[in-house]
C-alpha atoms as a PDB file:
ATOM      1  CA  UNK A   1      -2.470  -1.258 -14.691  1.00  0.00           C
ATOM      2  CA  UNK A   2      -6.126  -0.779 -13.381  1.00  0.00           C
ATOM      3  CA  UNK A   3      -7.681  -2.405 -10.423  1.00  0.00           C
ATOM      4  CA  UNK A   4     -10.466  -4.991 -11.144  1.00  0.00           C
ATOM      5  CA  UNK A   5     -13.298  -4.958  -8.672  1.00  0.00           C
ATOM      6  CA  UNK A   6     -12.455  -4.279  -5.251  1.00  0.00           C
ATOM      7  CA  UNK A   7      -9.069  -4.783  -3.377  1.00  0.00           C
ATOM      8  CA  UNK A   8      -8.955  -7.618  -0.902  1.00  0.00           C
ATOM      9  CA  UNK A   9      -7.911  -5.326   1.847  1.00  0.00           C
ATOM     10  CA  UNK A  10      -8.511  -1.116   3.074  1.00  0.00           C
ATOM     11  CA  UNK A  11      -6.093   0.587   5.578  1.00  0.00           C
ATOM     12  CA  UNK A  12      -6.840   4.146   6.312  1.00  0.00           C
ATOM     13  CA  UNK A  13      -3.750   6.280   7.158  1.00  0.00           C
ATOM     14  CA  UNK A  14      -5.287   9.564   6.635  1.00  0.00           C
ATOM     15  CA  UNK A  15      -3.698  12.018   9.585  1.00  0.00           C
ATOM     16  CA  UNK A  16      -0.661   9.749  10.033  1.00  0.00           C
ATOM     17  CA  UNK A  17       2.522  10.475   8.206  1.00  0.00           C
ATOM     18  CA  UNK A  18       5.348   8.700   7.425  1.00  0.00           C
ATOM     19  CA  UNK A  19       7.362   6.713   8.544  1.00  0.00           C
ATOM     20  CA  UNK A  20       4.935   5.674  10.638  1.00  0.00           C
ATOM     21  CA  UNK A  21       2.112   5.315   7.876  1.00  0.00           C
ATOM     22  CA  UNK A  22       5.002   2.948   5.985  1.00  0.00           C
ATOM     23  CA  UNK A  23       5.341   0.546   8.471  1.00  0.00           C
ATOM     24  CA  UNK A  24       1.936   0.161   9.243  1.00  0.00           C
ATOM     25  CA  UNK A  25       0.880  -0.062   5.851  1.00  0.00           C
ATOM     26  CA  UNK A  26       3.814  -3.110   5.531  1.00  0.00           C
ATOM     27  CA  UNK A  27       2.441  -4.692   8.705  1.00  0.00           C
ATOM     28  CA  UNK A  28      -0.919  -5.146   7.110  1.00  0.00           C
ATOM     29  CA  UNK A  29       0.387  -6.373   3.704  1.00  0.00           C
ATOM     30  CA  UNK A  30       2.439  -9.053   5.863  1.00  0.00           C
ATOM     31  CA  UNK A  31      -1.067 -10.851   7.233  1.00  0.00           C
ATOM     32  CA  UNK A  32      -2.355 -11.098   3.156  1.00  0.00           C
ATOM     33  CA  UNK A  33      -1.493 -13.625   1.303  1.00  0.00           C
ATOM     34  CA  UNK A  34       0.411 -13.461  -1.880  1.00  0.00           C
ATOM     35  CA  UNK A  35      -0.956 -11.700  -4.871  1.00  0.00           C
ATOM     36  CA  UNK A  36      -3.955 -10.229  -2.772  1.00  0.00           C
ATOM     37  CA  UNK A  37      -4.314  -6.368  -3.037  1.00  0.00           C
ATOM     38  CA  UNK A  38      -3.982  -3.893  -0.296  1.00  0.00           C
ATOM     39  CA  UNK A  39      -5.570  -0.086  -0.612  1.00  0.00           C
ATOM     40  CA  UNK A  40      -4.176   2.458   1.156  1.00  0.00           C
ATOM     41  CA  UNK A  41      -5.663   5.941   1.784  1.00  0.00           C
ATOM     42  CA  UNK A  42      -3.333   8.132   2.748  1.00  0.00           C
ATOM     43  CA  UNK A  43      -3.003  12.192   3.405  1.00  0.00           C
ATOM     44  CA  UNK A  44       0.939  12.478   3.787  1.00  0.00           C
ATOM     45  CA  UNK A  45       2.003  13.483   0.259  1.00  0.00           C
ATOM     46  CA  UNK A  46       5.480  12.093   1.168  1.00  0.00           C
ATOM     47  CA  UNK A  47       3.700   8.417   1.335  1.00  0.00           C
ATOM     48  CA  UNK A  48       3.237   8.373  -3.072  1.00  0.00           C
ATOM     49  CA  UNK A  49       7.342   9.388  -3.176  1.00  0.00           C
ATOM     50  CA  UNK A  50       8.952   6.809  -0.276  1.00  0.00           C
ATOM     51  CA  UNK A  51       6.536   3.668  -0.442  1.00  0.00           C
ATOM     52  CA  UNK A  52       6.839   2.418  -3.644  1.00  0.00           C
ATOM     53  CA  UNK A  53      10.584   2.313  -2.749  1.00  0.00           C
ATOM     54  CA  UNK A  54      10.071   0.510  -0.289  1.00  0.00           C
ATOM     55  CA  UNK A  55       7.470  -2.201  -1.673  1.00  0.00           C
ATOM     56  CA  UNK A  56       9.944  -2.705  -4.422  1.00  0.00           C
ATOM     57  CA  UNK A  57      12.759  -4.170  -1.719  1.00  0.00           C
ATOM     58  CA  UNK A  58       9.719  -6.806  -0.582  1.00  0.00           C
ATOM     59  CA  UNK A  59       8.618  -7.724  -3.621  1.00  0.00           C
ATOM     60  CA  UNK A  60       5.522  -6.485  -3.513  1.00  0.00           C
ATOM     61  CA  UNK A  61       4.204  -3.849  -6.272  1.00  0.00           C
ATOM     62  CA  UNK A  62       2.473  -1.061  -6.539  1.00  0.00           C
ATOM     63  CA  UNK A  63       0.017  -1.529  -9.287  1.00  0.00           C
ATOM     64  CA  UNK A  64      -2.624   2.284  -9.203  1.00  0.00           C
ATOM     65  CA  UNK A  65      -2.350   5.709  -7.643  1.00  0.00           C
ATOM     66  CA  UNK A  66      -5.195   8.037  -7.502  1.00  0.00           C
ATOM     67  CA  UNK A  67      -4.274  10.823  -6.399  1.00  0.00           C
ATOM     68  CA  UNK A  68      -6.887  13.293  -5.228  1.00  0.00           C
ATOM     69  CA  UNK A  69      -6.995  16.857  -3.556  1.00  0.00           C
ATOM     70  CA  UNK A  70      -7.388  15.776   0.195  1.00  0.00           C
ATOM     71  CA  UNK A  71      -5.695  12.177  -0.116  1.00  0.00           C
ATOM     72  CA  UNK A  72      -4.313   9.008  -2.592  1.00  0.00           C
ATOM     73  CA  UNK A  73      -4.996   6.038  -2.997  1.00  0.00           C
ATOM     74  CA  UNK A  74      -2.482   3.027  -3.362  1.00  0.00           C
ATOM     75  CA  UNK A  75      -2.881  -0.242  -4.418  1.00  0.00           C
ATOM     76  CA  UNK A  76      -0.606  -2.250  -3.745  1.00  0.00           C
ATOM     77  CA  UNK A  77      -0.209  -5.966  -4.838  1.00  0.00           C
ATOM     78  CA  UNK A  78       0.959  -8.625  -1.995  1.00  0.00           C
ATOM     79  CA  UNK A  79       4.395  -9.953  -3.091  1.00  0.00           C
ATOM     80  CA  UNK A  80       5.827 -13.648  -2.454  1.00  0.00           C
ATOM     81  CA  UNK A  81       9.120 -12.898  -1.047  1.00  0.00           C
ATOM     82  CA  UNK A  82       8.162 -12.124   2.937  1.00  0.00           C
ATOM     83  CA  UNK A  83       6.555 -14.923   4.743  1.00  0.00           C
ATOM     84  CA  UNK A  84       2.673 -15.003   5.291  1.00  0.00           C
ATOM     85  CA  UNK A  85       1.917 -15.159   8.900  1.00  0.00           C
END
């Protein structure tokens, strides 16, 4: 599935790696409300293997990867199972 226009929401994680890039990247999905669309750059190739894993236990969804030399991109889609705060 393609994106459409722009996502709702941009975190940059470039120069942080994971786990840490993770749970940042679920703290921001957590504020959005369900079915909005997070991007997320990030430069830790481990972050394209482990997060859809983890999106998957939240219900949210990772919908695109673009995955370029120096970084990816993922979009994720908000799920409905965590609260919106």
């Amino acid at each position: 599935m393609e994106i459409k226009g722009e996502a709702d929401k941009v975190i940059d994680l470039r120069g942080m790696s994971c786990p840490w890039a993770i749970l940042k990247a679920k703290s921001q999905l957590i504020t959005m409300g369900p079915g909005e669309v997070l991007e997320v750059l990030s430069g830790d190739p481990m972050m394209i293997k482990d997060f859809p894993k983890v999106l998957g236990k939240r219900g949210h969804q990772l919908i695109q990867t673009i995955d370029r030399p120096e970084y990816a991109r993922l979009y994720v889609r908000r799920g409905h199972n965590e609260e919106h705060k």
